[in-house]
N, C-alpha and C. Protein backbone atom coordinates (compact mmCIF):
# COMPACT_ATOMS: atom_id res chain seq x y z
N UNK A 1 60.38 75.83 122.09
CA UNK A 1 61.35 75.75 123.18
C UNK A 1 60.69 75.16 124.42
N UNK A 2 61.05 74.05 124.91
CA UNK A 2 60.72 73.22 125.99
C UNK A 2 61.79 73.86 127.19
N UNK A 3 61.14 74.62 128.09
CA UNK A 3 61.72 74.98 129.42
C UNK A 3 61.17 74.60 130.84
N UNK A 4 62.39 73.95 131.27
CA UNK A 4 62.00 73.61 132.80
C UNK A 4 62.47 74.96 133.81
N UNK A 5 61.85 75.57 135.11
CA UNK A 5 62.26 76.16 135.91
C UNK A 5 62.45 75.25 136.93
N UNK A 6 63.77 75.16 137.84
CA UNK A 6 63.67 74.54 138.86
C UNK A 6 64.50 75.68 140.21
N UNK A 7 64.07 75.11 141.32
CA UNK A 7 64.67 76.34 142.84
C UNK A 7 63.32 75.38 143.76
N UNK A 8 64.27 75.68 145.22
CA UNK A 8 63.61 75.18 146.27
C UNK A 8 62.16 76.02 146.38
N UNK A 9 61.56 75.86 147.36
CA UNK A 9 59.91 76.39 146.97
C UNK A 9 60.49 77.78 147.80
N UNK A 10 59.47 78.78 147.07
CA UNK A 10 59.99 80.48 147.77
C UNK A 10 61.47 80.70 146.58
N UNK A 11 61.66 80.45 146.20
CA UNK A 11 62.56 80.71 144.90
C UNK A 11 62.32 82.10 144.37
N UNK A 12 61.02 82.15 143.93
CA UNK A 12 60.60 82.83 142.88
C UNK A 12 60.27 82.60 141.20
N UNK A 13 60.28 80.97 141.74
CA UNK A 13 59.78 80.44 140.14
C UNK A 13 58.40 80.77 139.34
N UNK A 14 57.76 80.95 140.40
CA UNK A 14 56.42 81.28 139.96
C UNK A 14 55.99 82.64 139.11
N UNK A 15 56.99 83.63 139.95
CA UNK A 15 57.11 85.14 139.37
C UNK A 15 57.82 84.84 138.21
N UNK A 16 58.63 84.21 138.08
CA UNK A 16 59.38 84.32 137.39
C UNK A 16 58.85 83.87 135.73
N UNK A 17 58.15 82.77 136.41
CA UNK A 17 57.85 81.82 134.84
C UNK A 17 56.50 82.65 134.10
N UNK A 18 55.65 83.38 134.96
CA UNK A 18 54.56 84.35 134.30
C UNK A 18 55.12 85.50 133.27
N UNK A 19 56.42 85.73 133.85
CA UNK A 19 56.97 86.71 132.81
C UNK A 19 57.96 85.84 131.21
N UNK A 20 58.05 84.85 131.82
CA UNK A 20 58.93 84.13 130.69
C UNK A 20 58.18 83.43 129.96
N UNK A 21 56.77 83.10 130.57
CA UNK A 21 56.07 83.03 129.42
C UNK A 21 55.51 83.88 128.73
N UNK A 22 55.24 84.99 129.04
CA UNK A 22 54.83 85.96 128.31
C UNK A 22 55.76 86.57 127.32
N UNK A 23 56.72 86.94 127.52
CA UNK A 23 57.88 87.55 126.86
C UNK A 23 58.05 86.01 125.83
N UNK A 24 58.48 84.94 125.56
CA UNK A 24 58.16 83.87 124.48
C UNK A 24 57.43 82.93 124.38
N UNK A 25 55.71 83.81 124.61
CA UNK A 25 54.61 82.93 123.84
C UNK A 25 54.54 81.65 124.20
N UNK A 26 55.07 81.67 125.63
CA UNK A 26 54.69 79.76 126.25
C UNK A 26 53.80 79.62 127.24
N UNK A 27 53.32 78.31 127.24
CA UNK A 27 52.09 78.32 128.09
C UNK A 27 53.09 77.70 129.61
N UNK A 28 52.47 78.29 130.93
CA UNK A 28 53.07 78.48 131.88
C UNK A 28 52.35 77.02 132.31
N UNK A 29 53.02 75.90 132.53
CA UNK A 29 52.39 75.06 132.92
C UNK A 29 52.67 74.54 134.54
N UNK A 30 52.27 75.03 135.76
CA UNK A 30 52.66 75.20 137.27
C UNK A 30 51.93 73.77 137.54
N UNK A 31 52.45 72.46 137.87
CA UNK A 31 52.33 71.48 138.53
C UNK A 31 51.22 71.81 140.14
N UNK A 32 51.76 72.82 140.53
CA UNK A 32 50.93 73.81 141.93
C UNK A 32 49.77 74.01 141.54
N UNK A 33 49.41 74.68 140.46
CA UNK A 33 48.27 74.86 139.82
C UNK A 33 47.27 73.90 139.43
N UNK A 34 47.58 73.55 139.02
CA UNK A 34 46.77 72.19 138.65
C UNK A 34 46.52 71.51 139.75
N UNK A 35 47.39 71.64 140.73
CA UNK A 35 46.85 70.69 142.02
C UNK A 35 46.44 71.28 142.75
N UNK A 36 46.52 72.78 142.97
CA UNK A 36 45.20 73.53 143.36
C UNK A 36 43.97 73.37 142.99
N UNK A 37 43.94 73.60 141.91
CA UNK A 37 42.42 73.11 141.05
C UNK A 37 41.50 72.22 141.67
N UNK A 38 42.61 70.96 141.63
CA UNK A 38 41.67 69.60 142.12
C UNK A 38 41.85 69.61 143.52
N UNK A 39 41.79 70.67 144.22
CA UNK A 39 41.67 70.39 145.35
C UNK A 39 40.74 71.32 145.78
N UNK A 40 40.90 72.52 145.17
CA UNK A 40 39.55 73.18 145.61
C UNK A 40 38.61 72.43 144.80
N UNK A 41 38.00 72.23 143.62
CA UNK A 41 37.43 70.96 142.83
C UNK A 41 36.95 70.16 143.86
N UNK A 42 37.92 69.74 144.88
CA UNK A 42 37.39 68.69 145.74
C UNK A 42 37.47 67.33 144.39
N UNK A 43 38.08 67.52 143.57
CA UNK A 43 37.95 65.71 143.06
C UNK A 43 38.93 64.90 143.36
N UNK A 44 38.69 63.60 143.26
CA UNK A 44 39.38 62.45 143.64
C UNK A 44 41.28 62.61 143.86
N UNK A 45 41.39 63.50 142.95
CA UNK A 45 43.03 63.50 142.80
C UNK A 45 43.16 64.83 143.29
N UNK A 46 42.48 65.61 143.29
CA UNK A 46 42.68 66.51 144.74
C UNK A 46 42.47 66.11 145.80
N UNK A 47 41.94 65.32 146.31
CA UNK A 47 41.96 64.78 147.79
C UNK A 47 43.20 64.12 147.94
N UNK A 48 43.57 63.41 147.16
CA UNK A 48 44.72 62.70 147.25
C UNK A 48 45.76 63.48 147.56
N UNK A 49 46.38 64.74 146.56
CA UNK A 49 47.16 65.59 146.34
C UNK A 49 47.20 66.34 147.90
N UNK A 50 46.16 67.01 148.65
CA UNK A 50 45.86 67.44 149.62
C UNK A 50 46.45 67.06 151.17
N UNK A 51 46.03 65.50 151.10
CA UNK A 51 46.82 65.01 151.89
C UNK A 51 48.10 64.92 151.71
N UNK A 52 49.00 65.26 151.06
CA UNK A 52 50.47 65.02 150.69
C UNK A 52 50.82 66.54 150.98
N UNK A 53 50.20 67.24 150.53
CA UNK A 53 50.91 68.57 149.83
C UNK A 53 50.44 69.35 151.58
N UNK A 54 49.56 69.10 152.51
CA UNK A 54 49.14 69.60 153.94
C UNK A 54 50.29 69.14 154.70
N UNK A 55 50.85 67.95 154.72
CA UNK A 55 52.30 67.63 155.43
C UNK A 55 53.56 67.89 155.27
N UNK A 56 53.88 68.96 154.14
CA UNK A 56 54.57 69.02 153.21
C UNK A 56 55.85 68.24 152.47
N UNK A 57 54.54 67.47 151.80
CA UNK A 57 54.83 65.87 151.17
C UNK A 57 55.18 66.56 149.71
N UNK A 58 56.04 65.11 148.74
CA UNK A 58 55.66 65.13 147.19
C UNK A 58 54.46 64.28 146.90
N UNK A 59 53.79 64.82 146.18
CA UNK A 59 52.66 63.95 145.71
C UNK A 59 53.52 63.17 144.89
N UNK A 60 52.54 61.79 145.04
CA UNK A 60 53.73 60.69 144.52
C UNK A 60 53.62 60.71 142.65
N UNK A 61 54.84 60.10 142.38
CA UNK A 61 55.51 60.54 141.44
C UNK A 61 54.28 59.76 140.13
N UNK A 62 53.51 58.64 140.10
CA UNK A 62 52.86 58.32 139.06
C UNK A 62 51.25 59.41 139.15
N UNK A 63 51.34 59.94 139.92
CA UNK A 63 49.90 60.68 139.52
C UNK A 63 50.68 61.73 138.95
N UNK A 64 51.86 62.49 139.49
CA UNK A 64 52.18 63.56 139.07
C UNK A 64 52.61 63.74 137.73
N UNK A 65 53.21 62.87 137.11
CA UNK A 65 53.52 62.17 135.77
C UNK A 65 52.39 62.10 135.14
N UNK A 66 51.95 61.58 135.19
CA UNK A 66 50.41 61.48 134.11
C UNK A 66 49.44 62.92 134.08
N UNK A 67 49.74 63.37 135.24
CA UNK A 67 48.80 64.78 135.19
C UNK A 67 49.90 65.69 133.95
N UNK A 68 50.97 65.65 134.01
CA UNK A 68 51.96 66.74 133.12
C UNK A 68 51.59 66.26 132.06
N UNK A 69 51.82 64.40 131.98
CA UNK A 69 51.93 64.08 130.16
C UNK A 69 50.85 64.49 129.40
N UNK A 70 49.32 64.66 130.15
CA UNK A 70 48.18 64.88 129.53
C UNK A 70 48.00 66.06 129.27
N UNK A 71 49.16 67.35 130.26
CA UNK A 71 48.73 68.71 130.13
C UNK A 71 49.83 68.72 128.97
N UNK A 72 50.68 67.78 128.55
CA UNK A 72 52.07 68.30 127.46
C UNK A 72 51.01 67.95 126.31
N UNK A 73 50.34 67.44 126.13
CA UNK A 73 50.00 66.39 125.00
C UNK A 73 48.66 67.55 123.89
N UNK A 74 48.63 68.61 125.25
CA UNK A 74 47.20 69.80 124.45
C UNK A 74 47.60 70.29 123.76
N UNK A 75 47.28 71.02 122.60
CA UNK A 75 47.57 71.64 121.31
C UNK A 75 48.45 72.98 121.44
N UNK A 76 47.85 73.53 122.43
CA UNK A 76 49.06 74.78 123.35
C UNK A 76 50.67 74.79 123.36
N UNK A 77 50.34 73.02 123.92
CA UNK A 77 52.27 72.88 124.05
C UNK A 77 53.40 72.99 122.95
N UNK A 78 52.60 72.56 121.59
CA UNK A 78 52.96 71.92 120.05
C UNK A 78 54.11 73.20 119.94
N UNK A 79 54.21 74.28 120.12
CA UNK A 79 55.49 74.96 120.39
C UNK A 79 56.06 75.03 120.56
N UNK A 80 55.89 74.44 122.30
CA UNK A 80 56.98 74.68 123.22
C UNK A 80 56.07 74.76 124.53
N UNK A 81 56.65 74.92 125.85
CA UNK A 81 56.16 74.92 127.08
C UNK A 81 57.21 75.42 127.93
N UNK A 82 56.52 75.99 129.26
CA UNK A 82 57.08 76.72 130.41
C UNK A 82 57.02 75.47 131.85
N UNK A 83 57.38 74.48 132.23
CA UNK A 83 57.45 73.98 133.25
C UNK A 83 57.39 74.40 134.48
N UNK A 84 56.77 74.56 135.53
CA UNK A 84 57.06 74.83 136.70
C UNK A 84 56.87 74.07 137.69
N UNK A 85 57.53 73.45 138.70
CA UNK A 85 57.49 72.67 139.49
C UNK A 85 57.67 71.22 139.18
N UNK A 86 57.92 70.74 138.12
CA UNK A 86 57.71 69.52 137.36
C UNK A 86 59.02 70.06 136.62
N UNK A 87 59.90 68.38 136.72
CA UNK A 87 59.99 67.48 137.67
C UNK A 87 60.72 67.85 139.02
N UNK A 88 60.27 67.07 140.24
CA UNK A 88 60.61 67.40 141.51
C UNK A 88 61.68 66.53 141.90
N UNK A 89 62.14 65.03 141.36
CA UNK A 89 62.88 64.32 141.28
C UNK A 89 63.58 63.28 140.15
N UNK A 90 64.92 62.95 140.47
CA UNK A 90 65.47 62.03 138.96
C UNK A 90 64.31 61.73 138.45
N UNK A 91 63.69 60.53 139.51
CA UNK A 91 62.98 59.72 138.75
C UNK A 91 61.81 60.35 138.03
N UNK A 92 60.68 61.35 137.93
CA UNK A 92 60.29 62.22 137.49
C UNK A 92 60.95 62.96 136.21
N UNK A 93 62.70 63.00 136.25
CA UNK A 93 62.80 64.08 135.16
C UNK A 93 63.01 62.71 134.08
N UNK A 94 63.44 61.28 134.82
CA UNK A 94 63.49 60.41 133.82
C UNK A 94 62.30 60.16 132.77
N UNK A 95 61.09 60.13 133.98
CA UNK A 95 59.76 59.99 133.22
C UNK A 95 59.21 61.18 131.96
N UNK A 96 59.75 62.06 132.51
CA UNK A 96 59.44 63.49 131.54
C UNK A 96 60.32 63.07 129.80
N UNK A 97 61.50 62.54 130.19
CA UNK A 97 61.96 62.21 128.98
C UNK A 97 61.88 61.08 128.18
N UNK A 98 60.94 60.46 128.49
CA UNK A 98 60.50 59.64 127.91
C UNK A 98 59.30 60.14 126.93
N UNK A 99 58.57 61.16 127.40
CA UNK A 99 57.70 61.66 126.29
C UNK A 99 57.87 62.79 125.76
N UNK A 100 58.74 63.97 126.27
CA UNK A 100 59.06 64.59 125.94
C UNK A 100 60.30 65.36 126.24
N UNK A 101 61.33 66.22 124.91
CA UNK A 101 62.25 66.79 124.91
C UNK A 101 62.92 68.27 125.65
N UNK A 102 63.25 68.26 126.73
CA UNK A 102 64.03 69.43 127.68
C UNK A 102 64.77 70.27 126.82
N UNK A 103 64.89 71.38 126.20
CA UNK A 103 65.68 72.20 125.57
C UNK A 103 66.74 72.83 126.66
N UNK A 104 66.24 73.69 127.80
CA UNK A 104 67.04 74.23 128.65
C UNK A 104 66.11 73.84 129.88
N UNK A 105 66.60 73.89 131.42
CA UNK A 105 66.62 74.01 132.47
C UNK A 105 66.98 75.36 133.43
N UNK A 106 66.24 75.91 133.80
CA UNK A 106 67.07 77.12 134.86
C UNK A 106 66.47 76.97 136.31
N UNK A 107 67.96 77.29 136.99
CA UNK A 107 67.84 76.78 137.81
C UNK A 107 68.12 78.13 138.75
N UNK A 108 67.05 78.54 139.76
CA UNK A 108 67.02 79.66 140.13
C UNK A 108 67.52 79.57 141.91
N UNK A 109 69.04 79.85 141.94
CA UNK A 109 69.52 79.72 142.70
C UNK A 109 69.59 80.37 144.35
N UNK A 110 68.86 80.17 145.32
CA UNK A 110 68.52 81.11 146.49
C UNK A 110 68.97 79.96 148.14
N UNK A 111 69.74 81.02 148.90
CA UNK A 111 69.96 79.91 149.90
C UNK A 111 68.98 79.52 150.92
N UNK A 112 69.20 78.00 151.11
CA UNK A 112 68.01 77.83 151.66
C UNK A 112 67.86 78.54 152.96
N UNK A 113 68.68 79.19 153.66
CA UNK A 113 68.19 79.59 154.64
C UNK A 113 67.60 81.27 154.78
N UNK A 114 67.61 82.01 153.47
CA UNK A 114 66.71 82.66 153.65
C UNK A 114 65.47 82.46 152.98
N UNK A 115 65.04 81.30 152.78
CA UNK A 115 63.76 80.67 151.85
C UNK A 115 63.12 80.87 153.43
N UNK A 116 63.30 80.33 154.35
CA UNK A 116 62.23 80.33 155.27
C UNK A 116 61.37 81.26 155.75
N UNK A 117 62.48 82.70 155.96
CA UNK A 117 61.47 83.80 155.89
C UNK A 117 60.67 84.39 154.44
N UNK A 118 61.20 83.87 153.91
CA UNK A 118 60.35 84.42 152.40
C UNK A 118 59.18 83.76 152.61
N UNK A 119 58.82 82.43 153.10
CA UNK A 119 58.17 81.62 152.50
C UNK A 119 57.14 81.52 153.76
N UNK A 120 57.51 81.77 154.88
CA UNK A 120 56.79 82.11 156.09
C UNK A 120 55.88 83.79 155.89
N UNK A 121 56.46 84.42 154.81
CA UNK A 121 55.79 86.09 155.35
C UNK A 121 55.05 86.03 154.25
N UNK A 122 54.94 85.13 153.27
CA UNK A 122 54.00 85.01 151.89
C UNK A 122 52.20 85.60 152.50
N UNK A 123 51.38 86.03 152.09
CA UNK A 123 50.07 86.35 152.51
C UNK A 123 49.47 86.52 150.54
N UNK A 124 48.23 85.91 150.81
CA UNK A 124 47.82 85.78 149.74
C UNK A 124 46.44 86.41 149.63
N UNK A 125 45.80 87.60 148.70
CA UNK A 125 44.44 87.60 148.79
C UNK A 125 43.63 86.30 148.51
N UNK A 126 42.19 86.83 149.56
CA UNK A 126 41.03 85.74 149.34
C UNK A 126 40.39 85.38 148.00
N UNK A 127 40.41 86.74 147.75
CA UNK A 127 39.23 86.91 146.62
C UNK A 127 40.24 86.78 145.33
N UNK A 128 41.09 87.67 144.83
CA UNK A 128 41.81 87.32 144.00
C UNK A 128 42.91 86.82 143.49
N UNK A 129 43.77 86.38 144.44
CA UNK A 129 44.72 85.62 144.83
C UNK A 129 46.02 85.96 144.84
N UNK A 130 45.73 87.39 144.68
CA UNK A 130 47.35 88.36 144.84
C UNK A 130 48.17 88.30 145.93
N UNK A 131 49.18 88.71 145.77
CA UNK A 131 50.71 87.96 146.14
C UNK A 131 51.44 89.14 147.16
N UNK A 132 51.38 89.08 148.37
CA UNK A 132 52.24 90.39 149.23
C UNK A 132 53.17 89.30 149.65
N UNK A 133 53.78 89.96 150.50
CA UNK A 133 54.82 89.55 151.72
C UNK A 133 54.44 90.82 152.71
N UNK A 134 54.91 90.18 154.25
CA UNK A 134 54.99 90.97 155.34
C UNK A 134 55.57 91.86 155.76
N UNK A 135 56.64 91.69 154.97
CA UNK A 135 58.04 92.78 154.61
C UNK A 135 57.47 94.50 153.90
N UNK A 136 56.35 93.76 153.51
CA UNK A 136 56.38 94.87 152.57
C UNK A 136 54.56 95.40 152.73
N UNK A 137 54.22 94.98 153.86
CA UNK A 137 52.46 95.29 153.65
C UNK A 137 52.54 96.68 155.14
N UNK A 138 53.91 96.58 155.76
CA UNK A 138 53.32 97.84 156.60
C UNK A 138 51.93 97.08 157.65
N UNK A 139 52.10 96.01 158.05
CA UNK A 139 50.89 95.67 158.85
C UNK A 139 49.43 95.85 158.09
N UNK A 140 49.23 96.12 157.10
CA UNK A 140 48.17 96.21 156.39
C UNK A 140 47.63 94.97 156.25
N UNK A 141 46.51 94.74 156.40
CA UNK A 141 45.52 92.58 155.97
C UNK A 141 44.48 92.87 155.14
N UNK A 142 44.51 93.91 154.40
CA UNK A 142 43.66 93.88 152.97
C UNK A 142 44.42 94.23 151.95
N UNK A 143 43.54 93.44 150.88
CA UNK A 143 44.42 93.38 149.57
C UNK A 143 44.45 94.85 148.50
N UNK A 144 45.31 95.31 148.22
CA UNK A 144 45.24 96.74 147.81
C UNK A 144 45.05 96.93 146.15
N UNK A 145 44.22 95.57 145.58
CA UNK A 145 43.89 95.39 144.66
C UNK A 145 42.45 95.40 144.54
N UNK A 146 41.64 94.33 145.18
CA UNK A 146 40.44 94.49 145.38
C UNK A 146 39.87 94.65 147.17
N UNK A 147 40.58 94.97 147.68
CA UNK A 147 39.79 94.73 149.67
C UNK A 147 39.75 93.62 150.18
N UNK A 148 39.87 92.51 149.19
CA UNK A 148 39.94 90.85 150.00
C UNK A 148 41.05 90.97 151.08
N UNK A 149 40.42 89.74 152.59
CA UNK A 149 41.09 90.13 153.46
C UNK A 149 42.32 88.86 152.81
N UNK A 150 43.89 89.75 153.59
CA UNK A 150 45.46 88.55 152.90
C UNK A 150 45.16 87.66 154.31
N UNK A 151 45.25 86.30 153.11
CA UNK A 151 45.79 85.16 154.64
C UNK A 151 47.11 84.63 154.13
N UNK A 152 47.12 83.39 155.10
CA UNK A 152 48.39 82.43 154.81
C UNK A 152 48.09 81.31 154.61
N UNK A 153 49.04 80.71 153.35
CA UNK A 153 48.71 79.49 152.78
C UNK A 153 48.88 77.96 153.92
N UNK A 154 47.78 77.67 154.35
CA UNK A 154 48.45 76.47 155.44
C UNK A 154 49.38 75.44 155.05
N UNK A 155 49.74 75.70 154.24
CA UNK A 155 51.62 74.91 154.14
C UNK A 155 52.82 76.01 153.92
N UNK A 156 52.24 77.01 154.43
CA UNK A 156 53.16 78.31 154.32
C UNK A 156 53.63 78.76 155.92
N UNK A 157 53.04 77.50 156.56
CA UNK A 157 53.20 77.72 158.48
C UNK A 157 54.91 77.22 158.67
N UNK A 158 55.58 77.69 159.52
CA UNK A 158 56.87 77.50 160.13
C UNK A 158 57.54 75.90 159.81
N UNK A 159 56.77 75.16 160.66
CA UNK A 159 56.81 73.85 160.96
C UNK A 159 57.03 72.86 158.86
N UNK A 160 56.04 73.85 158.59
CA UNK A 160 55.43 72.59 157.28
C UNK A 160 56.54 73.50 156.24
N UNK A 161 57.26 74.31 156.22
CA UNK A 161 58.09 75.25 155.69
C UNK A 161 59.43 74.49 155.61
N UNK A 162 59.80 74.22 156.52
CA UNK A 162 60.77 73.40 157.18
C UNK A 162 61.02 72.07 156.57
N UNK A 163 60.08 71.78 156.54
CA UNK A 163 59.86 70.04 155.94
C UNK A 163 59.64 70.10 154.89
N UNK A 164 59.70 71.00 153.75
CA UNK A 164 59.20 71.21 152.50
C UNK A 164 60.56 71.33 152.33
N UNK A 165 61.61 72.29 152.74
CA UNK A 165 62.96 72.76 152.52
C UNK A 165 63.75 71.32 152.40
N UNK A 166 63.55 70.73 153.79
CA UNK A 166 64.88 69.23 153.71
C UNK A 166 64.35 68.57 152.65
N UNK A 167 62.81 68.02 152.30
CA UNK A 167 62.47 67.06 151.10
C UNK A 167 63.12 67.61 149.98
N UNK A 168 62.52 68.99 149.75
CA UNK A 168 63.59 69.54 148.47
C UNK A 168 65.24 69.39 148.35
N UNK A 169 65.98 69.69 149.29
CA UNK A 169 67.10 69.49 149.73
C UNK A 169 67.65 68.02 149.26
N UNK A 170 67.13 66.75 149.77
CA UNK A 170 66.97 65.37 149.28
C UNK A 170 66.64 65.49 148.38
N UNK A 171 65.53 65.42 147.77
CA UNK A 171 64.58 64.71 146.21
C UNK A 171 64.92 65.57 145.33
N UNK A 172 64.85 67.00 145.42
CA UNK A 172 64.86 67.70 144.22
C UNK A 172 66.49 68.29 143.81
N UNK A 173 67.52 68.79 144.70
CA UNK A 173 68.86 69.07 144.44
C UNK A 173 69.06 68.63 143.45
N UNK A 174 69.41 66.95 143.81
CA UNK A 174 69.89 65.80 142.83
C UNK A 174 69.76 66.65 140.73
N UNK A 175 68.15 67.25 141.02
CA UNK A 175 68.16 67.65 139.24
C UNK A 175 69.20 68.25 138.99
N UNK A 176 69.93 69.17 139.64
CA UNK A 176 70.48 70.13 139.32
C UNK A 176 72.01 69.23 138.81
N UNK A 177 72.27 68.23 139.26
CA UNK A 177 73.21 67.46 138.28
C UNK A 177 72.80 66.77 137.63
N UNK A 178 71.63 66.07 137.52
CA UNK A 178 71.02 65.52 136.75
C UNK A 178 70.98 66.30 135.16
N UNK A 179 70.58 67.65 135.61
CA UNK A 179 70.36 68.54 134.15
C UNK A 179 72.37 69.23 133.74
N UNK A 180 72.96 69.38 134.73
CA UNK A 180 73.90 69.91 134.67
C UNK A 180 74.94 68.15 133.25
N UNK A 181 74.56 67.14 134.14
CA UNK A 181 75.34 66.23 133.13
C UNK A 181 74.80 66.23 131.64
N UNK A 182 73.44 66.73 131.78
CA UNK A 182 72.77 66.81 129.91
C UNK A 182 73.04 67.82 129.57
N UNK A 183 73.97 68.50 130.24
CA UNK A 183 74.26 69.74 128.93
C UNK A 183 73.55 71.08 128.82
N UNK A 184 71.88 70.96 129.80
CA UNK A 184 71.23 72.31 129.27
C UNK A 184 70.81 73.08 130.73
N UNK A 185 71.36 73.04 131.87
CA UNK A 185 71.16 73.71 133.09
C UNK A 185 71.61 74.90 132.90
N UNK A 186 71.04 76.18 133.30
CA UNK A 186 71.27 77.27 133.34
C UNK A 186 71.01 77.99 134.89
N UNK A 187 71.71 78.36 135.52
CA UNK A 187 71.83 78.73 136.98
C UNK A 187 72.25 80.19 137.22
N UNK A 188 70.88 80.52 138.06
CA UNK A 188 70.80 82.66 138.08
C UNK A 188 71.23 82.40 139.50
N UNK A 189 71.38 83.41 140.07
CA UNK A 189 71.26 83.69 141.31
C UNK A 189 69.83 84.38 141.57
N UNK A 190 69.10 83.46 142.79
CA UNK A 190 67.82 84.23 142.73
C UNK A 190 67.84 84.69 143.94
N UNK A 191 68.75 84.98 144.52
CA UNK A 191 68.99 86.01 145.55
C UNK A 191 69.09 87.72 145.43
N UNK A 192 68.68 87.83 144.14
CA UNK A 192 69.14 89.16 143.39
C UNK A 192 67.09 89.80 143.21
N UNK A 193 67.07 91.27 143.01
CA UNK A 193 66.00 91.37 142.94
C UNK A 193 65.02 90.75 141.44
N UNK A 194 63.60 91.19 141.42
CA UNK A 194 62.74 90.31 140.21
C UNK A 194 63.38 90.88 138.91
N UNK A 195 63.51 92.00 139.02
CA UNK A 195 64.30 92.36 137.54
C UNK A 195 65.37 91.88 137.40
N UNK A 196 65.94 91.57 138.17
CA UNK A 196 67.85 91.46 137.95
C UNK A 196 67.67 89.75 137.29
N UNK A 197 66.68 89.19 138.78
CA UNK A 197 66.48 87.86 137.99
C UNK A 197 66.39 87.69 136.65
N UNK A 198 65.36 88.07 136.37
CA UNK A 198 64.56 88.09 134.67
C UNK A 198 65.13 88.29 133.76
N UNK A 199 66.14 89.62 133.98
CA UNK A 199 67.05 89.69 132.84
C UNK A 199 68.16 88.85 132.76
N UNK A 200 68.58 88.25 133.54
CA UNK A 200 69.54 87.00 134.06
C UNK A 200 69.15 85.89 133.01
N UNK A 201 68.29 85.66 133.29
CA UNK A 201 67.38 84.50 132.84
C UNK A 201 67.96 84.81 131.03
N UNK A 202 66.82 85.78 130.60
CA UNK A 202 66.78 85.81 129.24
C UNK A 202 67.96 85.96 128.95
N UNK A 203 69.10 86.77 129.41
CA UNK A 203 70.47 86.99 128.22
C UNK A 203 70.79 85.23 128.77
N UNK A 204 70.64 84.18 129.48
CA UNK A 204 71.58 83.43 129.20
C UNK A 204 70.65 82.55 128.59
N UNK A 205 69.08 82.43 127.98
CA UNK A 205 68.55 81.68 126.98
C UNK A 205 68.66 82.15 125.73
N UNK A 206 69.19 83.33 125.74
CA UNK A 206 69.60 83.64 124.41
C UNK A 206 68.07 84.64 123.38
């Protein structure tokens, strides 16, 4: 089973797709991830990525393409795969189908205007990279997993939040008819809590 997750950033795709791969044995493949990598890596296509992703840019569409086709192409995927963040636009989901087959799409539905505070109160540990919000830490700035002190992701600032929302808004919407005219879009409300989501999800993949 080939699954795409798609939702503006602060969605909850990320939570979401760790559990959906686990529950059917798919490898979680986060476009974010990988371009984290090469950027702490410091290599060539993390520098690149860096500068795009600090303004809150799309990294342009032929590096991003070739980084997926090479991660679809590993022996892992021969199953099936978990998409995340990929593709960000038509032209992207065109390129995806050219090498490979979309079974379903879900599309995790949240309005954009409470994405901003979600996505503004995000705090992340140092050391292990666990996941609070501000909502919910009680003023606390250590991580209650291991003591690492929580920061904020510098494209998680007000300003670069903002500009991440309208690009998505433009470039990425568009999928949602894009997948809706092929037949396999599936649309939760992700305004609902992580369980409500999840089970959303699975009764309508069946």
């Amino acid at each position: 089973m080939n699954v795409i997750l798609l939702g503006a950033p602060g969605a909850g795709k990320g939570t979401q797709a760790i559990r959906l791969a686990a529950k059917y044995s798919l490898p979680h493949i986060s476009t974010g991830d990988i371009f984290r990598a090469n950027i702490k890596g410091e290599t060539p296509i993390g520098k690149v990525a860096k500068s795009y992703i600090d303004k809150g840019q799309l990294v342009p569409d032929e590096v991003t393409v070739q980084i997926v086709k090479e991660r679809l192409a590993q022996d892992d995927c021969k199953v099936g795969y978990l998409l995340d963040g990929f593709p960000r636009t038509v032209s992207q989901a065109e390129a995806l189908a050219e090498f490979s087959k979309v079974d379903a799409v879900i599309n995790i539905d949240v309005p954009l205007t409470k994405l901003l505070r979600r996505i503004t109160g995000r705090r992340l540990c140092g050391k292990c990279g666990a996941s609070y919000h501000i909502d919910t830490l009680s003023g606390k700035t250590e991580c209650s997993k291991c003591g690492g002190e929580l920061i904020q992701r510098a494209d998680d600032n007000e300003a670069t939040v903002a500009n991440r929302l309208e690009v998505y808004e433009k470039q990425t919407a568009p999928l949602v008819e894009y997948y809706e005219n092929a037949g396999v879009l599936i649309t939760v409300d992700g305004d609902a809590d992580i369980e409500k989501v999840f089970t959303d999800i699975v009764a309508k993949l069946g």
